[in-house]
C-alpha atoms as a PDB file:
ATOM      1  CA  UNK A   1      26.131 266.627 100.635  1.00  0.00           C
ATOM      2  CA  UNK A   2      29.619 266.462  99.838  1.00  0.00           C
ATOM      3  CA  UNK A   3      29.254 267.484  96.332  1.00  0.00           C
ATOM      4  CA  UNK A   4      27.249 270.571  97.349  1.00  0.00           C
ATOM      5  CA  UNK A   5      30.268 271.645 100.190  1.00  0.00           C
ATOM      6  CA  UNK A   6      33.006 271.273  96.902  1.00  0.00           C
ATOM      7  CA  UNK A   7      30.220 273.320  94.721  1.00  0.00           C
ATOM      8  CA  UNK A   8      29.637 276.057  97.142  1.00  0.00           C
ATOM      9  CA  UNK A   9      33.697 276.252  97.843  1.00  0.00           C
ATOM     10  CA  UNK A  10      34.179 276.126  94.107  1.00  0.00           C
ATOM     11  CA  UNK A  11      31.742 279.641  94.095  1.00  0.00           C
ATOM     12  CA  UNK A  12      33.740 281.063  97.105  1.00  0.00           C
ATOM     13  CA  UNK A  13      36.975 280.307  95.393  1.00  0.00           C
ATOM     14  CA  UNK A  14      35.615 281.764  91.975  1.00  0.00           C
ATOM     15  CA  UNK A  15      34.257 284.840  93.758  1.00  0.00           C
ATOM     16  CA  UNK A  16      37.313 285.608  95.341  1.00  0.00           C
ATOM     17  CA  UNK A  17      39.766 285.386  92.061  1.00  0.00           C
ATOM     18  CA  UNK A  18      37.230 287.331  90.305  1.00  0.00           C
ATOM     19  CA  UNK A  19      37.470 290.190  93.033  1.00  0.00           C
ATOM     20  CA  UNK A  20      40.875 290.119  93.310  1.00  0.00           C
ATOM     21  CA  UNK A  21      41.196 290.432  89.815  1.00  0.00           C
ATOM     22  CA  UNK A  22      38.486 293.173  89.578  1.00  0.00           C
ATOM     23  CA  UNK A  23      40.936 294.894  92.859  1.00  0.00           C
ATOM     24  CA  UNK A  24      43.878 294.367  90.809  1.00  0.00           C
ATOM     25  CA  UNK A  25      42.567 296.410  87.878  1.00  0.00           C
ATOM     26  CA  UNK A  26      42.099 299.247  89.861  1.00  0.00           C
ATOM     27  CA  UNK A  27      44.579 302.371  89.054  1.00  0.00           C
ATOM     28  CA  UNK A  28      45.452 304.219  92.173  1.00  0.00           C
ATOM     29  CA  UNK A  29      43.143 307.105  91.602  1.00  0.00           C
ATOM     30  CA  UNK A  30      40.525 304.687  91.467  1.00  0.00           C
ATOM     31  CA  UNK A  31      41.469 303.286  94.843  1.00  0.00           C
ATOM     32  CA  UNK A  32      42.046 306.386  96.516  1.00  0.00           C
ATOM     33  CA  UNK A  33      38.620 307.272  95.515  1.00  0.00           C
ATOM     34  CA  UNK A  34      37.022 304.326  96.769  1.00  0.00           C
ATOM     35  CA  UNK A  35      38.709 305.069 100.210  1.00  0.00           C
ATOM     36  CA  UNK A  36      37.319 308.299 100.288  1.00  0.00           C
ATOM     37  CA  UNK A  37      33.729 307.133  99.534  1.00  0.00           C
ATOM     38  CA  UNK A  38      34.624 304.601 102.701  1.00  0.00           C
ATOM     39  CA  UNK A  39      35.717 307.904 104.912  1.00  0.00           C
ATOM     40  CA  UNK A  40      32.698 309.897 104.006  1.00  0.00           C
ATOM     41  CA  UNK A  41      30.479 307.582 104.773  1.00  0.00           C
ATOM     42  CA  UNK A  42      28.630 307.997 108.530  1.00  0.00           C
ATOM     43  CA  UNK A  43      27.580 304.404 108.364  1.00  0.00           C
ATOM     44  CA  UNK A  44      30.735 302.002 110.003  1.00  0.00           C
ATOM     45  CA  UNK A  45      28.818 299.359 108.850  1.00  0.00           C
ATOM     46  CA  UNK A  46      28.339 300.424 104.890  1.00  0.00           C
ATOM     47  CA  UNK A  47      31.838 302.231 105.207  1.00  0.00           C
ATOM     48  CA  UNK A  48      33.401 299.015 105.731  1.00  0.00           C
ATOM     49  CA  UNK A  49      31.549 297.485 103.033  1.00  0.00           C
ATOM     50  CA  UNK A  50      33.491 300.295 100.751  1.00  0.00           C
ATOM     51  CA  UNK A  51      36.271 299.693 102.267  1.00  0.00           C
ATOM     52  CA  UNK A  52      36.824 296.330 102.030  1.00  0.00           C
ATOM     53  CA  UNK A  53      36.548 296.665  97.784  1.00  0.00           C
ATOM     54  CA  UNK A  54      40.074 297.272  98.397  1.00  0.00           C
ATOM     55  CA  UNK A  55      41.000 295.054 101.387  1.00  0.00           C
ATOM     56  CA  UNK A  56      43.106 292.423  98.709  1.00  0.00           C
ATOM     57  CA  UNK A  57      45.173 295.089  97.292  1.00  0.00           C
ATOM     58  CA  UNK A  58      46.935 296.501  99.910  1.00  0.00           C
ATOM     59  CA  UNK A  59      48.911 294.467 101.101  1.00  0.00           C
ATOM     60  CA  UNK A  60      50.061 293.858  97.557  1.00  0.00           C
ATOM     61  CA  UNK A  61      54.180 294.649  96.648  1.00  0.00           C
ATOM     62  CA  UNK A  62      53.511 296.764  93.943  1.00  0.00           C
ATOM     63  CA  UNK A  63      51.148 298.664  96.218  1.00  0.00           C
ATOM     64  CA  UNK A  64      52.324 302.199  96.720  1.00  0.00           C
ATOM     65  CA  UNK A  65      52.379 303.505 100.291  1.00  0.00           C
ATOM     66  CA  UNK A  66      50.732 306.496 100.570  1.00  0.00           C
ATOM     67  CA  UNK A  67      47.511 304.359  98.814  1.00  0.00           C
ATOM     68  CA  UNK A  68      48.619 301.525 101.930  1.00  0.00           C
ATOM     69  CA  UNK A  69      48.481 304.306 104.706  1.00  0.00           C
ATOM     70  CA  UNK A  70      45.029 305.799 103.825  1.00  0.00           C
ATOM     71  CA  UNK A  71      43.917 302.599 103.871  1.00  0.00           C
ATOM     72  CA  UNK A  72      44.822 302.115 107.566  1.00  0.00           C
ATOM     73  CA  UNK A  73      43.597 305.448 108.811  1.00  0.00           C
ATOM     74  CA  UNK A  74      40.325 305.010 106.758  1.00  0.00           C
ATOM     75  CA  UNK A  75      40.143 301.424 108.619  1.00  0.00           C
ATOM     76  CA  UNK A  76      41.306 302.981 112.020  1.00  0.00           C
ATOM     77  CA  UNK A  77      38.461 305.670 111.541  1.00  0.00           C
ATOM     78  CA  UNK A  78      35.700 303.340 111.438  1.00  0.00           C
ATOM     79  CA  UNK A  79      37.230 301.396 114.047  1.00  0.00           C
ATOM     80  CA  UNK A  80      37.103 304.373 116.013  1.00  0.00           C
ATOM     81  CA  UNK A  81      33.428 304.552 115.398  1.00  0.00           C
ATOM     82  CA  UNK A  82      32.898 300.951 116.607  1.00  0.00           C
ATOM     83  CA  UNK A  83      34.468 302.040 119.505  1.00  0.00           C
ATOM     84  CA  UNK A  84      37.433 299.366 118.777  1.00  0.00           C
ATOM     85  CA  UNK A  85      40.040 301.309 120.375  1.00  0.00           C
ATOM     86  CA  UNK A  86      42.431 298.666 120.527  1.00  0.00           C
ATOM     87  CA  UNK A  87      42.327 298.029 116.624  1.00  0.00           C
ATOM     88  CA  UNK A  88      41.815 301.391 116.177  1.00  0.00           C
ATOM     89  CA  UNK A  89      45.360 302.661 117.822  1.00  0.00           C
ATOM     90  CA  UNK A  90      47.166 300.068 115.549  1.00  0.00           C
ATOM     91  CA  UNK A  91      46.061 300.856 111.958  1.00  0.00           C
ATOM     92  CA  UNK A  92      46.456 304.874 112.955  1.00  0.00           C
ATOM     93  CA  UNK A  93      50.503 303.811 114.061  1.00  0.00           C
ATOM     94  CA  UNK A  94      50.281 301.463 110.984  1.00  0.00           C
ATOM     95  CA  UNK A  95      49.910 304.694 108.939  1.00  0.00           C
ATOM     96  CA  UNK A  96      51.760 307.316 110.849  1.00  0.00           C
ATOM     97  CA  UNK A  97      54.739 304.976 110.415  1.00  0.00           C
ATOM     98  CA  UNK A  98      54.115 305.051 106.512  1.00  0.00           C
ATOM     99  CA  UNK A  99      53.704 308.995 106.343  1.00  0.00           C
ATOM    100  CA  UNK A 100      57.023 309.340 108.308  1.00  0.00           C
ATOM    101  CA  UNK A 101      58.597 307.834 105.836  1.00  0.00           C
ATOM    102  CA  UNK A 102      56.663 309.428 103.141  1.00  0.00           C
ATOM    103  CA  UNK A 103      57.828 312.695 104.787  1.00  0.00           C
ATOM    104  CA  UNK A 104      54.396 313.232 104.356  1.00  0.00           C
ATOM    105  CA  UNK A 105      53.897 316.218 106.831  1.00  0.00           C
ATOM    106  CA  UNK A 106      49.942 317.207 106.160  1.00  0.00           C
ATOM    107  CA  UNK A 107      49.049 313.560 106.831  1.00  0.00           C
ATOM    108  CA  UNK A 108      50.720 313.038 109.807  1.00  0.00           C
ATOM    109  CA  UNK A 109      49.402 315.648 111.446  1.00  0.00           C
ATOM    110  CA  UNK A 110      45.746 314.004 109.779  1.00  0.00           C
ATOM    111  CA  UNK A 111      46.738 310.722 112.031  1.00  0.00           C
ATOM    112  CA  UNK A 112      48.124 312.664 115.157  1.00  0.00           C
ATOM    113  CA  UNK A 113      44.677 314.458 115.198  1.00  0.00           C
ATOM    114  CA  UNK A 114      43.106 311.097 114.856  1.00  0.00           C
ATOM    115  CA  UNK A 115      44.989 309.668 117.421  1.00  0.00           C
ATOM    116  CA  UNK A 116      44.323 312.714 119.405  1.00  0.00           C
ATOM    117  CA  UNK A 117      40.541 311.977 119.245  1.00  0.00           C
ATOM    118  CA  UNK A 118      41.055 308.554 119.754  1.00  0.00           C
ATOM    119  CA  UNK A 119      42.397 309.355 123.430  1.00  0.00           C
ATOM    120  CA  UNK A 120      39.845 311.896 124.213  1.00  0.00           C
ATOM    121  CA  UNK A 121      37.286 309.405 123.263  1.00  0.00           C
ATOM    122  CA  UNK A 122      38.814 306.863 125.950  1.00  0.00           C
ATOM    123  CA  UNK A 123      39.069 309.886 128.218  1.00  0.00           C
ATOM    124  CA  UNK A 124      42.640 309.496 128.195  1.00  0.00           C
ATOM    125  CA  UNK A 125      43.239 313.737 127.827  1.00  0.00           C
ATOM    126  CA  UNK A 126      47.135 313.392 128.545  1.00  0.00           C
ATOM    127  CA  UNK A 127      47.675 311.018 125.975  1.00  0.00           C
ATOM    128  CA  UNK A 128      45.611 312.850 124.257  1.00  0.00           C
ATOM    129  CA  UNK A 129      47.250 315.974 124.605  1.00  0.00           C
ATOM    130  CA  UNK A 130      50.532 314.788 123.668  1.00  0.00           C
ATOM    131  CA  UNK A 131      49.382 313.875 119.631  1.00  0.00           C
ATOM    132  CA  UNK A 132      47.420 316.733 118.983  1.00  0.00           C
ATOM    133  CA  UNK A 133      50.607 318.365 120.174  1.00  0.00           C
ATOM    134  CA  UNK A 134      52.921 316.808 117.777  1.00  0.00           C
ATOM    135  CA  UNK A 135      50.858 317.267 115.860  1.00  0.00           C
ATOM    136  CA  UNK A 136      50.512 321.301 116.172  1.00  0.00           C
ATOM    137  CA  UNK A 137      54.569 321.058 116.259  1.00  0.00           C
ATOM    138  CA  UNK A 138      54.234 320.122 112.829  1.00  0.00           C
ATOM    139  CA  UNK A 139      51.839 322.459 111.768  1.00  0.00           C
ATOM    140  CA  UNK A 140      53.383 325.444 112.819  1.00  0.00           C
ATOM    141  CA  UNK A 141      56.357 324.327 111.644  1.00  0.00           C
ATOM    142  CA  UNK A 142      55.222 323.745 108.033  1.00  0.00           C
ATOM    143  CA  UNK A 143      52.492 327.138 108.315  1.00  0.00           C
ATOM    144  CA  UNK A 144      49.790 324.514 108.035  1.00  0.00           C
ATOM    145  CA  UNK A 145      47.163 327.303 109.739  1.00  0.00           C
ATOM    146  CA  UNK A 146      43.774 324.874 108.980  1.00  0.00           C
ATOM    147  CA  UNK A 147      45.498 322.311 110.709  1.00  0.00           C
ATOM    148  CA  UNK A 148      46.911 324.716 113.693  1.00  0.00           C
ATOM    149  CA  UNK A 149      42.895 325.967 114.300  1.00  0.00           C
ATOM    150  CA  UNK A 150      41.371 322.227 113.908  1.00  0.00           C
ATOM    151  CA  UNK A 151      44.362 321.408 116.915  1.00  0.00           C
ATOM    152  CA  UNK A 152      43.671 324.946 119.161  1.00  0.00           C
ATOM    153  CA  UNK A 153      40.138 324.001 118.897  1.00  0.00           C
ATOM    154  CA  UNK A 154      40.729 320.073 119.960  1.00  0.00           C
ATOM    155  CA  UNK A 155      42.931 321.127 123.039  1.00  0.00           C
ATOM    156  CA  UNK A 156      40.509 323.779 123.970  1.00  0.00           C
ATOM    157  CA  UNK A 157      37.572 320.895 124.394  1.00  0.00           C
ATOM    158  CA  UNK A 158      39.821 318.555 126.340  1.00  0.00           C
ATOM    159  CA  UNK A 159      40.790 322.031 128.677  1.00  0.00           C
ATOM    160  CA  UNK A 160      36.668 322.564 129.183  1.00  0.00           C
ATOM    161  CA  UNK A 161      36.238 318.844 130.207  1.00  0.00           C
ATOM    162  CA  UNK A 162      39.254 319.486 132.569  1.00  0.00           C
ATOM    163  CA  UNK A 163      37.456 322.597 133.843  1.00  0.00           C
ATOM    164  CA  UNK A 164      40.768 324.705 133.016  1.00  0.00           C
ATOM    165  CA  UNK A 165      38.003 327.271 131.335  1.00  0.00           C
ATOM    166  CA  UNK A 166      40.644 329.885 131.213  1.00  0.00           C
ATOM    167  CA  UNK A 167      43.077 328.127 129.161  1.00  0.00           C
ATOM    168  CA  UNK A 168      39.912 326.472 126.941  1.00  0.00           C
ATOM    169  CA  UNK A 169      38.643 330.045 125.999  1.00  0.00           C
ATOM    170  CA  UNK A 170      42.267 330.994 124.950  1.00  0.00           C
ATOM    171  CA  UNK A 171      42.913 328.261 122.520  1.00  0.00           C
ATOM    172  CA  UNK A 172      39.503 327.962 121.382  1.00  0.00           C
ATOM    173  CA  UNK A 173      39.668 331.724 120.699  1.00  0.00           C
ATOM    174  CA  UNK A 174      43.323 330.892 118.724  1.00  0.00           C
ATOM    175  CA  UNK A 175      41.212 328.630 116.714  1.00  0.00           C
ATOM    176  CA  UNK A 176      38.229 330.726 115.765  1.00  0.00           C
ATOM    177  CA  UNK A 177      40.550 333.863 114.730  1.00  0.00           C
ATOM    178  CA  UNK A 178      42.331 331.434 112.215  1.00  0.00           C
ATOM    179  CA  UNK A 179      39.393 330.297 110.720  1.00  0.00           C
ATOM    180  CA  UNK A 180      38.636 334.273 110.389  1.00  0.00           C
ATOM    181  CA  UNK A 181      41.757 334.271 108.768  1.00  0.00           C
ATOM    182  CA  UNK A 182      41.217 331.514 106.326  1.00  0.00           C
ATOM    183  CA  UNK A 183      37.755 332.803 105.706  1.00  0.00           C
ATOM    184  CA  UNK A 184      36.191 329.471 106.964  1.00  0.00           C
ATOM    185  CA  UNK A 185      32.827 330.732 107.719  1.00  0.00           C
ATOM    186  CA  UNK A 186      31.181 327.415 109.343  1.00  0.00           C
ATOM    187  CA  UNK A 187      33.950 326.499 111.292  1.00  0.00           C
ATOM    188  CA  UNK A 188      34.210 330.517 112.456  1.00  0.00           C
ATOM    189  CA  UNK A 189      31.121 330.298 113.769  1.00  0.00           C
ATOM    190  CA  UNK A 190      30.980 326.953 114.910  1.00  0.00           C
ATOM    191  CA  UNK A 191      34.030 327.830 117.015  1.00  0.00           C
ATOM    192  CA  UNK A 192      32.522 330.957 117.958  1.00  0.00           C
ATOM    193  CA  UNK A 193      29.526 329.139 119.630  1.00  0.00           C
ATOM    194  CA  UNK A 194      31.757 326.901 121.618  1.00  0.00           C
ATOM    195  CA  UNK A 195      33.466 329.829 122.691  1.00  0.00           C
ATOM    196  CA  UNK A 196      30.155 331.289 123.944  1.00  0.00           C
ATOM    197  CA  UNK A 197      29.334 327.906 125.385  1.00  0.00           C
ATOM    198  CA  UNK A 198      32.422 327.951 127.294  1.00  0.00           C
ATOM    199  CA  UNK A 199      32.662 331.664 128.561  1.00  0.00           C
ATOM    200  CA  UNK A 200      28.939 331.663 129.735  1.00  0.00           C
ATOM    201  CA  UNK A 201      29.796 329.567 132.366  1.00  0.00           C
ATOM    202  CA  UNK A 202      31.209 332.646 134.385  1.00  0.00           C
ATOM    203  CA  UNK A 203      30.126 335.376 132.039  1.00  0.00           C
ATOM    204  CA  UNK A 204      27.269 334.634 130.690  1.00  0.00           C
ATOM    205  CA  UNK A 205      26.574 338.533 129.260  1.00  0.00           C
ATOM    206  CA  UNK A 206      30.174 338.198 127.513  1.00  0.00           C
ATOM    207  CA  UNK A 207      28.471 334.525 126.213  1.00  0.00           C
ATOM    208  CA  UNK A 208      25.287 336.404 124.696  1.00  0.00           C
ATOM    209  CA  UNK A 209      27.665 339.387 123.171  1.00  0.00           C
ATOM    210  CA  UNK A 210      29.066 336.613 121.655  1.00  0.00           C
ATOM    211  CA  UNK A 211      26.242 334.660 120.524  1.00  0.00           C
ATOM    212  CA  UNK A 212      24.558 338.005 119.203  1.00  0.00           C
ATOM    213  CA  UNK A 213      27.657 338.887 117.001  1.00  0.00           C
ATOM    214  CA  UNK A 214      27.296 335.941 115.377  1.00  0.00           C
ATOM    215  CA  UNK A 215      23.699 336.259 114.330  1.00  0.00           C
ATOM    216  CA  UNK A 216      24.396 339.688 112.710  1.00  0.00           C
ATOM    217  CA  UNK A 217      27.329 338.021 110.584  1.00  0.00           C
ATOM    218  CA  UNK A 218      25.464 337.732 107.381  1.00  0.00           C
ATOM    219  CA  UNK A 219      27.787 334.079 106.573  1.00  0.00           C
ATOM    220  CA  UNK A 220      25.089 332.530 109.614  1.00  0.00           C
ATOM    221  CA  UNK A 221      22.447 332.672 106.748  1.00  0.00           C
ATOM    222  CA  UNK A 222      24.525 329.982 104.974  1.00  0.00           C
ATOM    223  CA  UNK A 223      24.328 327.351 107.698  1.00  0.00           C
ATOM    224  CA  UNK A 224      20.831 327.057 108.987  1.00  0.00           C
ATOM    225  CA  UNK A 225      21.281 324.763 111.514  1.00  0.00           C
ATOM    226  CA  UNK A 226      24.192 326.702 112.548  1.00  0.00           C
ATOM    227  CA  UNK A 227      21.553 329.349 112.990  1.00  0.00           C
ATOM    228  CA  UNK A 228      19.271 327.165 114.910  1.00  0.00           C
ATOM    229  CA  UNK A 229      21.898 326.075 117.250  1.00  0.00           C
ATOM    230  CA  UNK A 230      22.851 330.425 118.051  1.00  0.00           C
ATOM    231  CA  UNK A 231      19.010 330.977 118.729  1.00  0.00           C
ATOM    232  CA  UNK A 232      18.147 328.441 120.461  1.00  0.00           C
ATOM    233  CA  UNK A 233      21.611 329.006 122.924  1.00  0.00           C
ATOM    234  CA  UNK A 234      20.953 332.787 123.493  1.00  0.00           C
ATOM    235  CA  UNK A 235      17.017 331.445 124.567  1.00  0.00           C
ATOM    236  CA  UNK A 236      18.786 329.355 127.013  1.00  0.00           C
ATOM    237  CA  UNK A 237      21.403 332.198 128.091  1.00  0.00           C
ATOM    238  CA  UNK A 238      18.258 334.603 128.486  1.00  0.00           C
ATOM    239  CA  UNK A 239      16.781 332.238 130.277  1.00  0.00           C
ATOM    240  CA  UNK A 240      19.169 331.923 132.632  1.00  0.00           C
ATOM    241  CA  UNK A 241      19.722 335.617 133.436  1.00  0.00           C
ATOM    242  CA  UNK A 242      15.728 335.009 133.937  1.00  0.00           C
ATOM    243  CA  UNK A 243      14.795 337.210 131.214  1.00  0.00           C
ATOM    244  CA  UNK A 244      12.233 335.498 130.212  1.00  0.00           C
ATOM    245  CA  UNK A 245      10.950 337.644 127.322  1.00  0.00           C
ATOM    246  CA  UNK A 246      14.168 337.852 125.483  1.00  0.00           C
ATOM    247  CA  UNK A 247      14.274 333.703 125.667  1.00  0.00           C
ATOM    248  CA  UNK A 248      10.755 333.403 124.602  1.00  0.00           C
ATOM    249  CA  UNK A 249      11.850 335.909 121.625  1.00  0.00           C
ATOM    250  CA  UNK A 250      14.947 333.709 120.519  1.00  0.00           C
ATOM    251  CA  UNK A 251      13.486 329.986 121.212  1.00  0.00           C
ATOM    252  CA  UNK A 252      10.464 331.154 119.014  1.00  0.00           C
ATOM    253  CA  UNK A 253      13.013 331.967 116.071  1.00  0.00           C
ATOM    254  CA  UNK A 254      14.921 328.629 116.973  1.00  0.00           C
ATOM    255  CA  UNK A 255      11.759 326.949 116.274  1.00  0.00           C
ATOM    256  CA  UNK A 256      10.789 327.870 113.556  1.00  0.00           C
ATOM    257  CA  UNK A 257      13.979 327.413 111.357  1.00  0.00           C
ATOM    258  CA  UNK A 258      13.532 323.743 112.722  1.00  0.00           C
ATOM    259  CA  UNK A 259       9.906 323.971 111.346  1.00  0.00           C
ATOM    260  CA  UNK A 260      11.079 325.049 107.979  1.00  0.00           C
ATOM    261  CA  UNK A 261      13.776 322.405 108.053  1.00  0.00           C
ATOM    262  CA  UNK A 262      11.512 319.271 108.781  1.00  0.00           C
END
């Protein structure tokens, strides 16, 4: 029995030096690539897995920092996921820390956002409010406009969960004209449908002008569930004016893109 224990720690200990050595071999690219197969990953569980190729590394001297702090906001992402909010909060300072000192402005405001959604997620919407601000601080300060629209749109969800609808359409609105700017078609539209989410609570005519805009913009065609989603939202709308017709019309179309798409 005891002989089998030292074997089976003997394999442990071999498997281990011939990771680290395999870890240590890695150039940076390489590592930086493997912890952006982690962060594109929707599984926590298999991102981890990916993630922890490069666990023994970074913590390592000759380690640069910038390959040390997307390693903690990769590992605060999926902690986020796991709804670890406590462990989540300290590899996302772990980082920010790092990319102050980097003076590395684009990725701080990447953290701030993540901190950002970590607060919203706890329902915490002052705390909340206060990184995605510091974080739009920085990006109008360094003309950063994908980062300004991805922050207008963040605060504009947290102001429609407050019910401050007024102040959500105007930021959301910020964020969807500089995505028209930037010529991001998905997140244009996207944003657009929130929009149209958001002012059909009191309007809901301005909500289907919207909505109907949208499915004349010929970019729709390129995002067919994007498509879905603006059908099947104006047969709801109609439906609520009790127009029962029009709803019938747009549900019908709704269903079958999802048809097509099954």
């Amino acid at each position: 029995m005891k002989q089998m224990k030292k074997f089976f720690l003997f394999l442990f200990f071999l498997f281990d030096l011939t990771f680290f050595s395999f870890a240590q071999r890695l150039s940076t690219s390489e590592i930086s690539n493997i912890i952006r197969e982690s962060s594109e990953e929707v599984n926590p569980e298999k991102a981890q897995k990916i993630l922890d190729k490069v666990s023994l590394i970074v913590n390592e001297k000759n380690t640069h920092d910038s390959i040390k702090a997307l390693y903690f906001h990769q590992q605060g992402q999926i902690f986020l996921d796991e709804n670890q909010f406590k462990s989540a909060d300290s590899c996302f300072n772990i980082a920010k820390s790092i990319y102050i000192k980097l003076q590395d402005y684009p990725k701080q405001i990447m953290v701030l956002n993540s901190l950002g959604n970590l607060f919203m997620r706890r329902g915490e919407y002052k705390g909340s409010k206060k990184f995605y601000k510091q974080g739009l601080a920085i990006a109008l300060k360094s003309d950063d406009k994908k980062a300004q629209g991805m922050i207008y749109y963040n605060l504009g969800h947290i102001c429609n969960n407050e019910g401050k609808y007024e102040e959500a359409v105007s930021l959301t609105t910020k964020a969807a004209n500089l995505f028209k700017d930037l010529n991001d078609n998905k997140r244009f539209i996207q944003t657009n449908q929130d929009l149209a989410l958001i002012i059909s609570k009191f309007d809901i005519n301005k909500g289907i002008s919207i909505l109907n805009k949208l499915s004349k913009n010929p970019a729709i065609d390129s995002f067919i569930m994007l498509k879905l989603m603006n059908y099947a939202n104006l047969g709801v709308f109609y439906s609520k004016k009790k127009s029962s017709d029009s709803s019938l019309i747009y549900l019908s179309k709704a269903l079958q893109i999802a048809k097509k798409t099954t």
